[in-house]
Every structure is written in structure tokens, then in C-alpha cells.
PDB file of N, CA and C in Angstrom:
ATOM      1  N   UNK A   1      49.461 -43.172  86.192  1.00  0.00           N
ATOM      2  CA  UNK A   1      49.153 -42.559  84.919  1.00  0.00           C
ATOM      3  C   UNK A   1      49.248 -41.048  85.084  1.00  0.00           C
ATOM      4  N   UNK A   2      49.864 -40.374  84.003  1.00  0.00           N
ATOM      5  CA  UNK A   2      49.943 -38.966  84.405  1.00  0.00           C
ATOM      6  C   UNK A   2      48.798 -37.689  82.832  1.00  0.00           C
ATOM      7  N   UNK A   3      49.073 -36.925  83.364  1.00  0.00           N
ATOM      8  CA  UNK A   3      47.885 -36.390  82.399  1.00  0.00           C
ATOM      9  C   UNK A   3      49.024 -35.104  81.974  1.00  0.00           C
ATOM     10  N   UNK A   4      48.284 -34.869  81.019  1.00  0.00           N
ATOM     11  CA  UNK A   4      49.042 -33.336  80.260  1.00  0.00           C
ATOM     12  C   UNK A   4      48.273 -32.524  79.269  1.00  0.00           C
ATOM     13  N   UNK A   5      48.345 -31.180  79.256  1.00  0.00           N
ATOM     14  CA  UNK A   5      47.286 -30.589  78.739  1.00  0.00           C
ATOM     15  C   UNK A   5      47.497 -30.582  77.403  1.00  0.00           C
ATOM     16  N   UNK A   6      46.190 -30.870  76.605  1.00  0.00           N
ATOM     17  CA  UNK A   6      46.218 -30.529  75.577  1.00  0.00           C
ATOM     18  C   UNK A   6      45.283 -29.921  74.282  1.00  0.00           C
ATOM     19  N   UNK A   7      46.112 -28.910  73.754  1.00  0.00           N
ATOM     20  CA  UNK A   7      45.045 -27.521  73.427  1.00  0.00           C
ATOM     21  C   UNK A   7      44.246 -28.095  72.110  1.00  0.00           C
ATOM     22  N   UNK A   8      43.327 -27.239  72.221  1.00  0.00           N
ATOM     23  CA  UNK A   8      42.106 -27.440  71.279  1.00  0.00           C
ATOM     24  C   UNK A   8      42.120 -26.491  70.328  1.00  0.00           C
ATOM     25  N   UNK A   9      41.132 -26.639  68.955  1.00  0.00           N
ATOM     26  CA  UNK A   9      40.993 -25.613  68.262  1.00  0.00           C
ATOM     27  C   UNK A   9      42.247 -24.988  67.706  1.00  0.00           C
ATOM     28  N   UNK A  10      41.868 -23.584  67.652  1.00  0.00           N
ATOM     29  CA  UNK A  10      43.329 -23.129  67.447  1.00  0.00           C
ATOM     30  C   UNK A  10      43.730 -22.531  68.265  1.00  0.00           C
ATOM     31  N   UNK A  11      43.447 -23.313  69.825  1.00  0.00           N
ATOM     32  CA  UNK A  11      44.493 -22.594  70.638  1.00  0.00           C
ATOM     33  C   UNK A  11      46.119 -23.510  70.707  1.00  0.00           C
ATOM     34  N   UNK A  12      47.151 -22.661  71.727  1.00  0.00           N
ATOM     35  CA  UNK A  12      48.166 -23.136  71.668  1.00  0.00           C
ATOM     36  C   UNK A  12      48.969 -23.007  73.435  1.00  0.00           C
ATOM     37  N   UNK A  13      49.014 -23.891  73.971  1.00  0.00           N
ATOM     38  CA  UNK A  13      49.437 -23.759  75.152  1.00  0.00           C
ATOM     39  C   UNK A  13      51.108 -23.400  75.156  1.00  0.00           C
ATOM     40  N   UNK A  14      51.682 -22.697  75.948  1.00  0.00           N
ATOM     41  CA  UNK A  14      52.560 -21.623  75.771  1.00  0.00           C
ATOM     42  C   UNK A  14      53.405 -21.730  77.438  1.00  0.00           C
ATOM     43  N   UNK A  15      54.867 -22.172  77.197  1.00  0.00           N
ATOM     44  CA  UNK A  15      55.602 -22.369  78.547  1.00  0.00           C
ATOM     45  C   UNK A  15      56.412 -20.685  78.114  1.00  0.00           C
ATOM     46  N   UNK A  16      56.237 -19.947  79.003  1.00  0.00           N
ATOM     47  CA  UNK A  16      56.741 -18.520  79.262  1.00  0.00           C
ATOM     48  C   UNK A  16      58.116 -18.561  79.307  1.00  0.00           C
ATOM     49  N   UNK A  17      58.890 -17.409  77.836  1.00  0.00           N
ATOM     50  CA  UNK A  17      60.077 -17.878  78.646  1.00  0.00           C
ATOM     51  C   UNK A  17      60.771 -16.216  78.800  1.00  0.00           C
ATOM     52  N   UNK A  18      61.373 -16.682  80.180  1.00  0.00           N
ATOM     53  CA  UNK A  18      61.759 -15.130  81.010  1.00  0.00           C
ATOM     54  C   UNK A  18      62.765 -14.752  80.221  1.00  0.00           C
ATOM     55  N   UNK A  19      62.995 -13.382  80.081  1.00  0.00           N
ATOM     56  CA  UNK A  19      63.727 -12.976  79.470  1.00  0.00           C
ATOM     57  C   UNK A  19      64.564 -11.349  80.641  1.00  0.00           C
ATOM     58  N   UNK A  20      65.805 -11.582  80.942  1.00  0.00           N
ATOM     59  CA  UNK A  20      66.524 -10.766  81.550  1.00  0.00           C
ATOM     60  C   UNK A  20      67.653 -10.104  80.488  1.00  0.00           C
ATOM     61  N   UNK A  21      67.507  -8.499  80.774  1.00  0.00           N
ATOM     62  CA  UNK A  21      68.429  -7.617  80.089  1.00  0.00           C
ATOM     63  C   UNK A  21      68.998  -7.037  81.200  1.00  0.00           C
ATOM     64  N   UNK A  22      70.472  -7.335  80.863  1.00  0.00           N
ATOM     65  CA  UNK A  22      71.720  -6.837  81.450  1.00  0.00           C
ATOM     66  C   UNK A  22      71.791  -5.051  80.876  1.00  0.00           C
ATOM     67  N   UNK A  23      72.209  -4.502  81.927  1.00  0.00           N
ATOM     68  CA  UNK A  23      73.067  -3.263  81.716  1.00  0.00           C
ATOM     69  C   UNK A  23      73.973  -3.288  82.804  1.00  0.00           C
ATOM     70  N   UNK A  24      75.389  -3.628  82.108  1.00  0.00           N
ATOM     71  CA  UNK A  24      76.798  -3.326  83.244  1.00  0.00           C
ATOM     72  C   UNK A  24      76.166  -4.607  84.453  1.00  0.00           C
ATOM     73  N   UNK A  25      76.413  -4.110  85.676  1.00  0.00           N
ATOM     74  CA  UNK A  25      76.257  -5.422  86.543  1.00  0.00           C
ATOM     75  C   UNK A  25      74.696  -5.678  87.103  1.00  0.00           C
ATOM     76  N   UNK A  26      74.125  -4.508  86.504  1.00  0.00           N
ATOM     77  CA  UNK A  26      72.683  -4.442  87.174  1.00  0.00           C
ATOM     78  C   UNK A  26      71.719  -5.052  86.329  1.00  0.00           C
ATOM     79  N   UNK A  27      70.749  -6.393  86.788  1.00  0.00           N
ATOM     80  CA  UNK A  27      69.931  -7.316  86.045  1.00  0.00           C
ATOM     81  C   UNK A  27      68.603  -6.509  85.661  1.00  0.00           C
ATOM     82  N   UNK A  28      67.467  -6.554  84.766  1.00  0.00           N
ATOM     83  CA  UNK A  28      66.320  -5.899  84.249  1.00  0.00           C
ATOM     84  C   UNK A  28      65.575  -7.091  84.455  1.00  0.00           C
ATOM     85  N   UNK A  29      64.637  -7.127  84.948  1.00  0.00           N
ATOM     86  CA  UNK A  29      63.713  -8.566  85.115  1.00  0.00           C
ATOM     87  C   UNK A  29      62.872  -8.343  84.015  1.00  0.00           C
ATOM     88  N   UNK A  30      62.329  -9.360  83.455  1.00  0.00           N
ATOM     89  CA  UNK A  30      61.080  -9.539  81.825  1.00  0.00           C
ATOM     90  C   UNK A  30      60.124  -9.105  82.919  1.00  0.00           C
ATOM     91  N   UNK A  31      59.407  -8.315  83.495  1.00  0.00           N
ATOM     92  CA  UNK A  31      58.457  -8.044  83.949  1.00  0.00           C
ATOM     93  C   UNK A  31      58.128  -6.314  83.782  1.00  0.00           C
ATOM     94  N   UNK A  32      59.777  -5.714  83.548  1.00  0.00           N
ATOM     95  CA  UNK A  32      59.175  -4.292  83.239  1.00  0.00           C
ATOM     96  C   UNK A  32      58.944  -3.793  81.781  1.00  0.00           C
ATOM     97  N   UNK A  33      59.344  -4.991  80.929  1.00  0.00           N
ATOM     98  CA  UNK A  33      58.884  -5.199  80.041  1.00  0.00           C
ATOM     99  C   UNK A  33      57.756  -5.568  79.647  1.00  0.00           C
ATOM    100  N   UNK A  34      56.426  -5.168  79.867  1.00  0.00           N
ATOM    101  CA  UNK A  34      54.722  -4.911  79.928  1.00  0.00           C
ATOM    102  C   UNK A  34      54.692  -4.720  78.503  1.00  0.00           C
ATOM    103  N   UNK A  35      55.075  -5.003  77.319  1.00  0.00           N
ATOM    104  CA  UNK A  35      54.165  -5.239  75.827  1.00  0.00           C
ATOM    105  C   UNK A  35      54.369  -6.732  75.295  1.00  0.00           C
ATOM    106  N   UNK A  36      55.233  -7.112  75.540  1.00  0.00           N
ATOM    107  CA  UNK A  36      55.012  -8.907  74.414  1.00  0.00           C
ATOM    108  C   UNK A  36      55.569  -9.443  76.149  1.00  0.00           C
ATOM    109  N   UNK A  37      54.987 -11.083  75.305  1.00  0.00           N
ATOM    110  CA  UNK A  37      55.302 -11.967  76.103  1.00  0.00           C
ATOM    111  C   UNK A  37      56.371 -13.361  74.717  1.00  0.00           C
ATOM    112  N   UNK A  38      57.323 -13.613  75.695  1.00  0.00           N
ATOM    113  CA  UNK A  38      57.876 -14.533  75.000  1.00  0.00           C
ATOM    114  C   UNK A  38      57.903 -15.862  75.592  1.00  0.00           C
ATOM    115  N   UNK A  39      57.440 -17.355  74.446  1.00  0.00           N
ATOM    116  CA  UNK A  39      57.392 -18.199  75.091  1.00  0.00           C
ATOM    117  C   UNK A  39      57.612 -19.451  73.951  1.00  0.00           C
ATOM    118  N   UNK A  40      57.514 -20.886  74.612  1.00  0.00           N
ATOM    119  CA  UNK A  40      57.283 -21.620  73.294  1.00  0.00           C
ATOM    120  C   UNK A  40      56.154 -22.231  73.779  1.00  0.00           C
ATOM    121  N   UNK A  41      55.681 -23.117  72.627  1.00  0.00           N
ATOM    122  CA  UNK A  41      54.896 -23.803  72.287  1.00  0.00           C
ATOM    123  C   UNK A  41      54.760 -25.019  72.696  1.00  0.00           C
ATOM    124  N   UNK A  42      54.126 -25.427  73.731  1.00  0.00           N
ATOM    125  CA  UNK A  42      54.515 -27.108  74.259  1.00  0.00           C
ATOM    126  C   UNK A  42      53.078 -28.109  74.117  1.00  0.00           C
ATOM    127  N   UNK A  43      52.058 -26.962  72.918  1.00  0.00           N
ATOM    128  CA  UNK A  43      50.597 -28.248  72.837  1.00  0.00           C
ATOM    129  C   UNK A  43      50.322 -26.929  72.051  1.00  0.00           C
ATOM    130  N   UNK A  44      49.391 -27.824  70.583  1.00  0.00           N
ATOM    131  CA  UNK A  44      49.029 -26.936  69.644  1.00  0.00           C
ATOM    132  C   UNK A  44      47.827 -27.507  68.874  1.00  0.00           C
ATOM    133  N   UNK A  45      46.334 -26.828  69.156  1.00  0.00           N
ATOM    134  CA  UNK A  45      45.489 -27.278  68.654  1.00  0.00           C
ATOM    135  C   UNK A  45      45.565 -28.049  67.249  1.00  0.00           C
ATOM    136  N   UNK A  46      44.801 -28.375  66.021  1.00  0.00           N
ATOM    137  CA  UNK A  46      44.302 -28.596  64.997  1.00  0.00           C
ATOM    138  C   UNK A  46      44.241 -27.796  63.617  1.00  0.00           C
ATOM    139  N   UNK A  47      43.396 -26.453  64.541  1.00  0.00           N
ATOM    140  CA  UNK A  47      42.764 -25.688  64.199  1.00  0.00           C
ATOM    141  C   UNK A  47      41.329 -25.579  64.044  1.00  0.00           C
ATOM    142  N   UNK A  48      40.361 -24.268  63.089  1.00  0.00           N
ATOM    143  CA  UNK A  48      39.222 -23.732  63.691  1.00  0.00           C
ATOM    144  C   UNK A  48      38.302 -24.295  62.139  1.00  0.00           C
ATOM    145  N   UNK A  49      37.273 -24.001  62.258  1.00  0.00           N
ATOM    146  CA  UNK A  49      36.534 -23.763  61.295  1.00  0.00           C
ATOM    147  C   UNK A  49      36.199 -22.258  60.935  1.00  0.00           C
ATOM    148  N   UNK A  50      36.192 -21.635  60.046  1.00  0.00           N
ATOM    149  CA  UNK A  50      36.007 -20.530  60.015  1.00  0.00           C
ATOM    150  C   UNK A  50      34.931 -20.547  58.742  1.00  0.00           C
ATOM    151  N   UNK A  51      33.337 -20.100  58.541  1.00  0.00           N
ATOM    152  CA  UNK A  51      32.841 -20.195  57.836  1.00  0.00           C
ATOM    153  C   UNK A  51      32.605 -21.493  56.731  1.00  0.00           C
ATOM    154  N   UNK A  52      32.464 -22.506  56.992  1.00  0.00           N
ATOM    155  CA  UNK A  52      32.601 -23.919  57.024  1.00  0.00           C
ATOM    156  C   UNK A  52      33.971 -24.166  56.629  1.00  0.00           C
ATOM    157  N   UNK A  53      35.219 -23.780  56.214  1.00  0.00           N
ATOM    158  CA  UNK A  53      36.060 -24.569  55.836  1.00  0.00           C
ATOM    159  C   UNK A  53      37.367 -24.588  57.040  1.00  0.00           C
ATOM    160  N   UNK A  54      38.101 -25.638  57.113  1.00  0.00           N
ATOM    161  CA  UNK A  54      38.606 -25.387  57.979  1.00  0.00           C
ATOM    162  C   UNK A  54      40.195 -25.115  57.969  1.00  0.00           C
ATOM    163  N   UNK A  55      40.752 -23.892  59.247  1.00  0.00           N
ATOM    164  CA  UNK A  55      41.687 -23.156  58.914  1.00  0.00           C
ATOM    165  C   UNK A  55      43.012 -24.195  59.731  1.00  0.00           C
ATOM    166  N   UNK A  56      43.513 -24.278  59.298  1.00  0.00           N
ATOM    167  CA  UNK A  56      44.803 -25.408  60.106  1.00  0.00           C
ATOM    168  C   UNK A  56      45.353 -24.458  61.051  1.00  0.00           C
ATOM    169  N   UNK A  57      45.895 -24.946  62.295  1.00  0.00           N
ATOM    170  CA  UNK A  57      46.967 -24.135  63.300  1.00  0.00           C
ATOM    171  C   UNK A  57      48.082 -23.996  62.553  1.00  0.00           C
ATOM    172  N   UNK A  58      48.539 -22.867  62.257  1.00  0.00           N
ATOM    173  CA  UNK A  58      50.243 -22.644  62.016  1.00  0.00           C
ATOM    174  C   UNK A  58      51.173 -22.852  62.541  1.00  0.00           C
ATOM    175  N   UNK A  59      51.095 -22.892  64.241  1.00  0.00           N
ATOM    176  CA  UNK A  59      51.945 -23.358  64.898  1.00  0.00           C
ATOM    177  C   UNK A  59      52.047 -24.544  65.772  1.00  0.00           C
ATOM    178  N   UNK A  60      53.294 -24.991  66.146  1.00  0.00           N
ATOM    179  CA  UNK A  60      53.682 -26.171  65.835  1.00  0.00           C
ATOM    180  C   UNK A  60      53.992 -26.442  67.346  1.00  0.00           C
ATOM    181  N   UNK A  61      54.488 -27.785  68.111  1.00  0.00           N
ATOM    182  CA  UNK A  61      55.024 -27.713  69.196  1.00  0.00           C
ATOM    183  C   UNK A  61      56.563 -27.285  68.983  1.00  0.00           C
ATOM    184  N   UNK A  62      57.193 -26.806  70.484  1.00  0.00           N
ATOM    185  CA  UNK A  62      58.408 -26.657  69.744  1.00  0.00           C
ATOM    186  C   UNK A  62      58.668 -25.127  69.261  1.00  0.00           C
ATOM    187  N   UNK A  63      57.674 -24.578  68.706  1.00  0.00           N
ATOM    188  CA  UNK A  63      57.539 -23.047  68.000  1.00  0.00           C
ATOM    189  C   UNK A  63      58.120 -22.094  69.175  1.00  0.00           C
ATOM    190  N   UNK A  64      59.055 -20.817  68.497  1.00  0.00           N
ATOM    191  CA  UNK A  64      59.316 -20.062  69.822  1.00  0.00           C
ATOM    192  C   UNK A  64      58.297 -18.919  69.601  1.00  0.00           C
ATOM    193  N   UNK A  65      57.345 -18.200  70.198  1.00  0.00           N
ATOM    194  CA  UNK A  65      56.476 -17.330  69.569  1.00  0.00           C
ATOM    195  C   UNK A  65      56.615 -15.954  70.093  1.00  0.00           C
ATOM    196  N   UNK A  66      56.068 -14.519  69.624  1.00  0.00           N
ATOM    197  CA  UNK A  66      55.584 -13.732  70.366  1.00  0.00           C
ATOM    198  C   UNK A  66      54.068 -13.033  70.469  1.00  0.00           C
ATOM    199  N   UNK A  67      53.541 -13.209  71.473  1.00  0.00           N
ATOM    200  CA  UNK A  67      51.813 -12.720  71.718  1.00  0.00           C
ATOM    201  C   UNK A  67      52.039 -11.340  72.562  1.00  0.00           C
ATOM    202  N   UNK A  68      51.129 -10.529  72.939  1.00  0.00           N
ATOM    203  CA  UNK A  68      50.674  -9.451  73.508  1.00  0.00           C
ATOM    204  C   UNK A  68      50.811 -10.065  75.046  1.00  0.00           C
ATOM    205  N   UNK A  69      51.067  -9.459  75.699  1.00  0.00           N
ATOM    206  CA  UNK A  69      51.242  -9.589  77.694  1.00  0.00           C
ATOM    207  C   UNK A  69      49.633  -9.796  77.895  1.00  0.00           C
ATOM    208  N   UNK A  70      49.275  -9.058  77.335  1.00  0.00           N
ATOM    209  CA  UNK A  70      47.715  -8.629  77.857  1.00  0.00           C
ATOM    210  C   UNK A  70      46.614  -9.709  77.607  1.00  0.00           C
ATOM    211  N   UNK A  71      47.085 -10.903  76.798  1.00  0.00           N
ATOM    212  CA  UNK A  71      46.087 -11.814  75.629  1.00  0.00           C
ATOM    213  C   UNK A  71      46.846 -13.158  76.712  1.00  0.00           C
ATOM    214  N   UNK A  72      45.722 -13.957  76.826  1.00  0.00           N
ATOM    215  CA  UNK A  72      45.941 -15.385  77.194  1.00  0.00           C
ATOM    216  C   UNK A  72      46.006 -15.597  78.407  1.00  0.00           C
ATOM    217  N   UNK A  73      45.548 -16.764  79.019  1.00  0.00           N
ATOM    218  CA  UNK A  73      45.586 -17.059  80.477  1.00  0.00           C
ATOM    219  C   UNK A  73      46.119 -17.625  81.199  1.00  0.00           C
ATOM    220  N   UNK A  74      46.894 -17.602  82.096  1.00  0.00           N
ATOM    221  CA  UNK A  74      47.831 -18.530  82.784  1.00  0.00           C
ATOM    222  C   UNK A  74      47.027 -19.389  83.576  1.00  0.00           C
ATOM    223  N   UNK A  75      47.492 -20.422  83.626  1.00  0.00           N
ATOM    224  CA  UNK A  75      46.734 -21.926  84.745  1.00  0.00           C
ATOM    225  C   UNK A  75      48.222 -23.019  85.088  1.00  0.00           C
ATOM    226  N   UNK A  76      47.930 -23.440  85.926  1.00  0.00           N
ATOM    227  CA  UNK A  76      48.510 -24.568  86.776  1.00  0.00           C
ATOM    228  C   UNK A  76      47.698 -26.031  86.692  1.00  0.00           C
ATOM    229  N   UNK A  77      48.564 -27.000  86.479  1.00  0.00           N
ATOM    230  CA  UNK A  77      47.471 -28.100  86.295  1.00  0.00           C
ATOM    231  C   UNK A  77      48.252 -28.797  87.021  1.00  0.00           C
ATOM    232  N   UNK A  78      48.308 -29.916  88.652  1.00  0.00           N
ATOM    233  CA  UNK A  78      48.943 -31.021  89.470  1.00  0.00           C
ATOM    234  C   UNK A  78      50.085 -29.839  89.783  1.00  0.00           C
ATOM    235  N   UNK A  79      49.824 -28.512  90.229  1.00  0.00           N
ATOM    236  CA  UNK A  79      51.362 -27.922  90.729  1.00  0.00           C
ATOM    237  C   UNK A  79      52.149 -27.846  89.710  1.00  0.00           C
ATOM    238  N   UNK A  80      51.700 -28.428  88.525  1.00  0.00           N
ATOM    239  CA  UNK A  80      52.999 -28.207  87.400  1.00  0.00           C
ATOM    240  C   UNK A  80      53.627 -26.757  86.813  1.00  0.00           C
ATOM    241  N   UNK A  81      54.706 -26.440  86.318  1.00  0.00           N
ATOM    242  CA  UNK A  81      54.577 -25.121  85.760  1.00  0.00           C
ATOM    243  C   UNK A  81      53.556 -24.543  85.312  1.00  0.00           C
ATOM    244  N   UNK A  82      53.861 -23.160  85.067  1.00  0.00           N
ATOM    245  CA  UNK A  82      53.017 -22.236  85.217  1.00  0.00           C
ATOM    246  C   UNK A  82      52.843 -22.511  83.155  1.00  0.00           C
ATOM    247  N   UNK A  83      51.672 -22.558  82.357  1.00  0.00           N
ATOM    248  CA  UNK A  83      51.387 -22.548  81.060  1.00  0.00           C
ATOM    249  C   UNK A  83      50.623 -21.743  80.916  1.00  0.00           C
ATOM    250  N   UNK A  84      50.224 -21.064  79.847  1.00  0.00           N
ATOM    251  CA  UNK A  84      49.559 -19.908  78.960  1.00  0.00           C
ATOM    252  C   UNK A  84      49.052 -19.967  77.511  1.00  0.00           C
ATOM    253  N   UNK A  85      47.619 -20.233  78.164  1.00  0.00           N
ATOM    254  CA  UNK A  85      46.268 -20.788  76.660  1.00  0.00           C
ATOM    255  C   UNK A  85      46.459 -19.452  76.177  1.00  0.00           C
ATOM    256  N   UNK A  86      47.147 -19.173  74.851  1.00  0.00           N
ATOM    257  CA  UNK A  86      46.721 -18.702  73.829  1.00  0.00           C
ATOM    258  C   UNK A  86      46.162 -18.828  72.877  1.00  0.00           C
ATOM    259  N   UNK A  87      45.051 -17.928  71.950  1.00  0.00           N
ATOM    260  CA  UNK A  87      44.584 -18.252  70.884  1.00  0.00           C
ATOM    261  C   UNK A  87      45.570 -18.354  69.792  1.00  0.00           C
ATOM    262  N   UNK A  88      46.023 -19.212  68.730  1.00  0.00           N
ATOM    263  CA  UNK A  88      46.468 -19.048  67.897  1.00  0.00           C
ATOM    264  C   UNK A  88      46.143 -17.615  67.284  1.00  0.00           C
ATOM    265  N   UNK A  89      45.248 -17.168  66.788  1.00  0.00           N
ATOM    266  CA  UNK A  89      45.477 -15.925  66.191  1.00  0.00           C
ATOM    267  C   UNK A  89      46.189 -14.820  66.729  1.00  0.00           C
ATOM    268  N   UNK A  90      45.752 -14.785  67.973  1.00  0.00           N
ATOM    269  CA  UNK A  90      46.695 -13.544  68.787  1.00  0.00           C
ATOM    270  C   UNK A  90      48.313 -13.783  68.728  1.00  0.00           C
ATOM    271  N   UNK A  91      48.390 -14.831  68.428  1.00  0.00           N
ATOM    272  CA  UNK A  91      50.544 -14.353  68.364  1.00  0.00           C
ATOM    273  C   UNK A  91      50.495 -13.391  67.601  1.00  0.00           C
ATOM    274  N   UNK A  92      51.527 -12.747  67.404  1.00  0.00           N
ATOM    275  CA  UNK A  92      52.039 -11.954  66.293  1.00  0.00           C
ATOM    276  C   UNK A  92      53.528 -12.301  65.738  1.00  0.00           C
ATOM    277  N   UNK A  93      54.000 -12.944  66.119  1.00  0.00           N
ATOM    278  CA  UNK A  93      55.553 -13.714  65.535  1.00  0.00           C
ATOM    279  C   UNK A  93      55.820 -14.882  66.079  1.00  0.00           C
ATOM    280  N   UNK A  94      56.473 -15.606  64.947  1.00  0.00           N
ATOM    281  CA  UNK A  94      56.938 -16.999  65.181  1.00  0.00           C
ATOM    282  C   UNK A  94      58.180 -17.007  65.015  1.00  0.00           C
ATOM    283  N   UNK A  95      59.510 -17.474  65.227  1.00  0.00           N
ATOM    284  CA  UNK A  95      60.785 -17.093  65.109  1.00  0.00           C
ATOM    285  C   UNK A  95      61.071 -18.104  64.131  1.00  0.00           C
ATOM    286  N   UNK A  96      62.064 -17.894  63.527  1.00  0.00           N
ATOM    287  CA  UNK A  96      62.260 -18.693  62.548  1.00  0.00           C
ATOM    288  C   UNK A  96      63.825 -19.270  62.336  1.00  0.00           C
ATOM    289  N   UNK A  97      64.431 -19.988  62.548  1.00  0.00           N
ATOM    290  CA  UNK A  97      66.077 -20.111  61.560  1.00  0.00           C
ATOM    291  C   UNK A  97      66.332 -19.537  60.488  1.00  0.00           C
ATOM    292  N   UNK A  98      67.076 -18.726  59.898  1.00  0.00           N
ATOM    293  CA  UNK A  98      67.807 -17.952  58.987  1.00  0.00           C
ATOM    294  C   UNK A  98      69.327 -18.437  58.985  1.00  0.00           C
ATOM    295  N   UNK A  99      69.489 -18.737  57.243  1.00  0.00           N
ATOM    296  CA  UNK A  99      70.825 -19.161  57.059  1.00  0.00           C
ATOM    297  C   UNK A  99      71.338 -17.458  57.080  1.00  0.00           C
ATOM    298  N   UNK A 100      73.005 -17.308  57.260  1.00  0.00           N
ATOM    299  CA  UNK A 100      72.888 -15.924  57.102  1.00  0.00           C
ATOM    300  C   UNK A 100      74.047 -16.434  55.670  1.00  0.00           C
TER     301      UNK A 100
END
């Protein structure tokens, strides 16, 4: 039997995804990039109660998002990849499809 995490409330568990910028032949690693973190969505609470009524999660599994570097915690669960409990509120963008 295997186990897998899954978020509560309105949090949203978050697989990191690296992001490398090219200039000419020389690679930029997503690490000197220190303001957002980009990732998706692979477990997504319910949502919260906020003053008795209750607020639904907006995001979805699947979602590609962006949160603050600084917000959310990384954990390991059986050696598995590395995931990142965010609060739903702290994203600040969800990406979306656009017809053009």
C-alpha cells in the first residue's frame, strides 16, 4: 500500500518547477532568481472557513502557479520528491490558457 500527501484547508501542495534562462551558450540556474517560485499543483485542499462561511480553494490539481520564494515549506515524504505546502492565499498567479 502506498501513501501520498494530501493538503488540507486551503493549503496546496506544490511540485517546484525549475526554471533555466539561457543567454548565448551560458545556462542561468532558477536559483538566482530569489523572488517567485514556480510550480504546479499536485494536492489541493477544500478550503477554509473564514468567519463562519466557508471560502472554497481556487486552485485546482494540475494548476501551474506563482507564490513568493520566501512563503511555504519544503518536505520529503518515503525519499519522494522534494513538495512545497503552500497556503492557498499566498500564490499570487495562476496561469491560465488564452485563445490568441
Amino acid at each position: 500500500m502506498s501513501k501520498k500527501y494530501v493538503a488540507l484547508d486551503g493549503n496546496v501542495f506544490v511540485k517546484e518547477k525549475k526554471i533555466e534562462h539561457r543567454i548565448g551558450a551560458f545556462t542561468i540556474p532558477d536559483n538566482l532568481d530569489v523572488d517567485y517560485t514556480f510550480g504546479t499543483v499536485v494536492s489541493a485542499g477544500p478550503g477554509t472557513y473564514e468567519n463562519g462561511q466557508f471560502v472554497p480553494n481556487n486552485l485546482k490539481i494540475g494548476d501551474e502557479i506563482v507564490f513568493p520564494r520566501t512563503v511555504g515549506s519544503k518536505t520529503h515524504f518515503n525519499n519522494e520528491e522534494e513538495l512545497i505546502l503552500v497556503r492557498a492565499c499566498d500564490v499570487i498567479a495562476k496561469m491560465e490558457e488564452v485563445e490568441d
